[in-house]
C-alpha atoms as a PDB file:
ATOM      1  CA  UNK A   1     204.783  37.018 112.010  1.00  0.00           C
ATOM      2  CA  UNK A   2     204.253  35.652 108.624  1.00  0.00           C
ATOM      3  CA  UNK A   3     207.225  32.979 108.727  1.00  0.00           C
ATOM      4  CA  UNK A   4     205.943  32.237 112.036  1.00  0.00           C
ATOM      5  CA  UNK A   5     202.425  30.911 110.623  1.00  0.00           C
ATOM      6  CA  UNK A   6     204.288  29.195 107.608  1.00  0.00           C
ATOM      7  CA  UNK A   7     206.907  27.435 109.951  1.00  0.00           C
ATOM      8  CA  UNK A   8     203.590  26.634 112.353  1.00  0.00           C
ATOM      9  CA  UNK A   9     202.175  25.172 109.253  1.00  0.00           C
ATOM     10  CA  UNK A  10     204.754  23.183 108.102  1.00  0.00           C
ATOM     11  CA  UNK A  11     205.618  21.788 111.243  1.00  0.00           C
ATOM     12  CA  UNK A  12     201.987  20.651 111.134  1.00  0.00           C
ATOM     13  CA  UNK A  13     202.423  19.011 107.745  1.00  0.00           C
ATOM     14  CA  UNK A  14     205.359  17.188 108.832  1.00  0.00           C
ATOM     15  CA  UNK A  15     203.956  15.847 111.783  1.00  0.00           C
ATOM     16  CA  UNK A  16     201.067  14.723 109.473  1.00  0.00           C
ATOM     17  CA  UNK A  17     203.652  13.010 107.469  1.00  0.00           C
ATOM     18  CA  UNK A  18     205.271  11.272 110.263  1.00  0.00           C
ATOM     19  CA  UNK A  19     202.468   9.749 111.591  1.00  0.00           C
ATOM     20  CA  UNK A  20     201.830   8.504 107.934  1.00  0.00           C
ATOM     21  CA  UNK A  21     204.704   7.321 107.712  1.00  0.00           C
ATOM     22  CA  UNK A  22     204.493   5.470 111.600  1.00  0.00           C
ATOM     23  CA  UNK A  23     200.982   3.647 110.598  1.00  0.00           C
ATOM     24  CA  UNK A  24     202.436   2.275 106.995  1.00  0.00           C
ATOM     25  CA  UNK A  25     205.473   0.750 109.406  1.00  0.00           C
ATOM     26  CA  UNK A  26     203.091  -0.635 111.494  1.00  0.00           C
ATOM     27  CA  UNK A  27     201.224  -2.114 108.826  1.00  0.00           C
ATOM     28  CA  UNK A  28     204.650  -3.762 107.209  1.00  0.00           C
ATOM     29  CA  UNK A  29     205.219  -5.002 110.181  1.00  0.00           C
ATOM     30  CA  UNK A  30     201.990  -6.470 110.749  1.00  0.00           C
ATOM     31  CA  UNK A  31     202.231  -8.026 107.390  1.00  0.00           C
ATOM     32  CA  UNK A  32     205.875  -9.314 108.214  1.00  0.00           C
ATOM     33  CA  UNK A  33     204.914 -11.030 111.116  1.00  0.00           C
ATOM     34  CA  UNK A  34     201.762 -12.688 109.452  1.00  0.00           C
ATOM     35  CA  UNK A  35     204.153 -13.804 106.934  1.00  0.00           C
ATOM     36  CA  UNK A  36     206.724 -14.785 108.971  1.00  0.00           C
ATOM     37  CA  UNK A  37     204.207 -17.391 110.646  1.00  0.00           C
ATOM     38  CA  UNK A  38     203.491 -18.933 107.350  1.00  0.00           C
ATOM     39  CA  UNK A  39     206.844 -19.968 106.511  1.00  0.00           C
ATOM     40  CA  UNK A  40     207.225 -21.082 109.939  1.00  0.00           C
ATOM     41  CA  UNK A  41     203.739 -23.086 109.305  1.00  0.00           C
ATOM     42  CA  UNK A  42     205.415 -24.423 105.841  1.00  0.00           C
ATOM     43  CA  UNK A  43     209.038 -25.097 107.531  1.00  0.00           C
ATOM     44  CA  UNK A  44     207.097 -27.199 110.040  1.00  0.00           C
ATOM     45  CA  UNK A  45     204.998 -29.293 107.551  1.00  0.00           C
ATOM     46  CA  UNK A  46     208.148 -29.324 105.269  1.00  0.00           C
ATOM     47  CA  UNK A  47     210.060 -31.178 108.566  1.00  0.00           C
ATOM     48  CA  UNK A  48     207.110 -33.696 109.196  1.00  0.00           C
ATOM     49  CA  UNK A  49     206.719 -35.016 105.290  1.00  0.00           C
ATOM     50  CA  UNK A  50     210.597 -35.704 105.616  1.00  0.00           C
ATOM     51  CA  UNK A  51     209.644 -38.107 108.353  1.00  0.00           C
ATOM     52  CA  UNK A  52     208.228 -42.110 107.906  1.00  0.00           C
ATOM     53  CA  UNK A  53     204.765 -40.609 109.381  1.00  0.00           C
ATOM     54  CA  UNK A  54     204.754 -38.040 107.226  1.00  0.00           C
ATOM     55  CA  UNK A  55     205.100 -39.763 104.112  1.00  0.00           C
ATOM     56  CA  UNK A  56     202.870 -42.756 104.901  1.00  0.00           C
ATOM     57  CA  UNK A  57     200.238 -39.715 106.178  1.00  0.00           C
ATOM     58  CA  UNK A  58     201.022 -38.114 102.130  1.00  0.00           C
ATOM     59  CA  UNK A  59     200.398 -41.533 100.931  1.00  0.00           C
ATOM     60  CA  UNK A  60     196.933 -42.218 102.487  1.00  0.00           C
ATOM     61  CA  UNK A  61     195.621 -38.853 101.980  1.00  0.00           C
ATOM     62  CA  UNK A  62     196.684 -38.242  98.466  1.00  0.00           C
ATOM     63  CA  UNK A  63     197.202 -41.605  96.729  1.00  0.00           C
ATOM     64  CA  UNK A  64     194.512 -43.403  99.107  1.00  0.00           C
ATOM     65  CA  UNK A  65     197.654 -45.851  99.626  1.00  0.00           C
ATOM     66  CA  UNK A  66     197.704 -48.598 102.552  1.00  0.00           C
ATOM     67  CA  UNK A  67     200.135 -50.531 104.412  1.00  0.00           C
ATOM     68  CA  UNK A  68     201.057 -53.283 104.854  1.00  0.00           C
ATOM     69  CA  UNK A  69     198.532 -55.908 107.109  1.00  0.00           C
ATOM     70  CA  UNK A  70     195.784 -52.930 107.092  1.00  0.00           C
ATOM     71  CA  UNK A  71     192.819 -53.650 104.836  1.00  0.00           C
ATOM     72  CA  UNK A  72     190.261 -51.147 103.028  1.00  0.00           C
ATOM     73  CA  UNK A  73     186.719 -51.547 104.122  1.00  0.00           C
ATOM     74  CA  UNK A  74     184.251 -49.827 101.445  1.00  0.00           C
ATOM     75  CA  UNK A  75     181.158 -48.491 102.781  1.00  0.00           C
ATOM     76  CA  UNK A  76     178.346 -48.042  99.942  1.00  0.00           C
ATOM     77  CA  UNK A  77     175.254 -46.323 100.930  1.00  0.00           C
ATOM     78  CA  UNK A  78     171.768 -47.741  99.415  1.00  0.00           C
ATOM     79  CA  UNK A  79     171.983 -45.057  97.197  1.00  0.00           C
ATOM     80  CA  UNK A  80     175.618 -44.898  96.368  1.00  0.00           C
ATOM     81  CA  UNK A  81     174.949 -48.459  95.002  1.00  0.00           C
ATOM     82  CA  UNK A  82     172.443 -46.995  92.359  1.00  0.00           C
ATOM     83  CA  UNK A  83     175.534 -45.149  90.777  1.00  0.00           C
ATOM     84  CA  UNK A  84     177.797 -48.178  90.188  1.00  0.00           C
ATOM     85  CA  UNK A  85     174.730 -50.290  87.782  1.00  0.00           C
ATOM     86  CA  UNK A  86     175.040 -50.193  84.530  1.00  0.00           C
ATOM     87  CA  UNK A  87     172.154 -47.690  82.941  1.00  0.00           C
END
């Protein structure tokens, strides 16, 4: 009867464990998958800065570049203009 209740018992346990074991796979995979769609993010952005658009889009956004027969219009605000005197 005894090494019923202890095999009962660690059947019980092991189940516990499984299932333990089940939800930190499912969380790994969860993870996996979210990182998985990052590198896919980064493979796509990685493919459009190798393209003409994608470098001339780098260039405006990063080094405020133009090109060529586009001009820069500079709006100043009333009080934007305070900030360029000399004080």
């Amino acid at each position: 009867m005894l090494g019923l209740v202890m095999t009962g018992v660690y059947y019980m346990f092991e189940l516990e464990r499984i299932a333990n074991i089940k939800a930190a796979i499912a969380k790994s995979e969860a993870e996996l998958e979210k990182k998985r769609e990052i590198v896919r993010v980064y493979r796509e952005k990685a493919e459009f800065y190798k393209t003409k658009e994608g470098i001339e889009h780098l260039a405006r956004e990063q080094y405020n570049l133009v090109g060529n027969n586009e001009r820069v219009i500079l709006l100043v605000s009333p009080d934007e203009s305070l900030k360029f005197s000399d004080e």
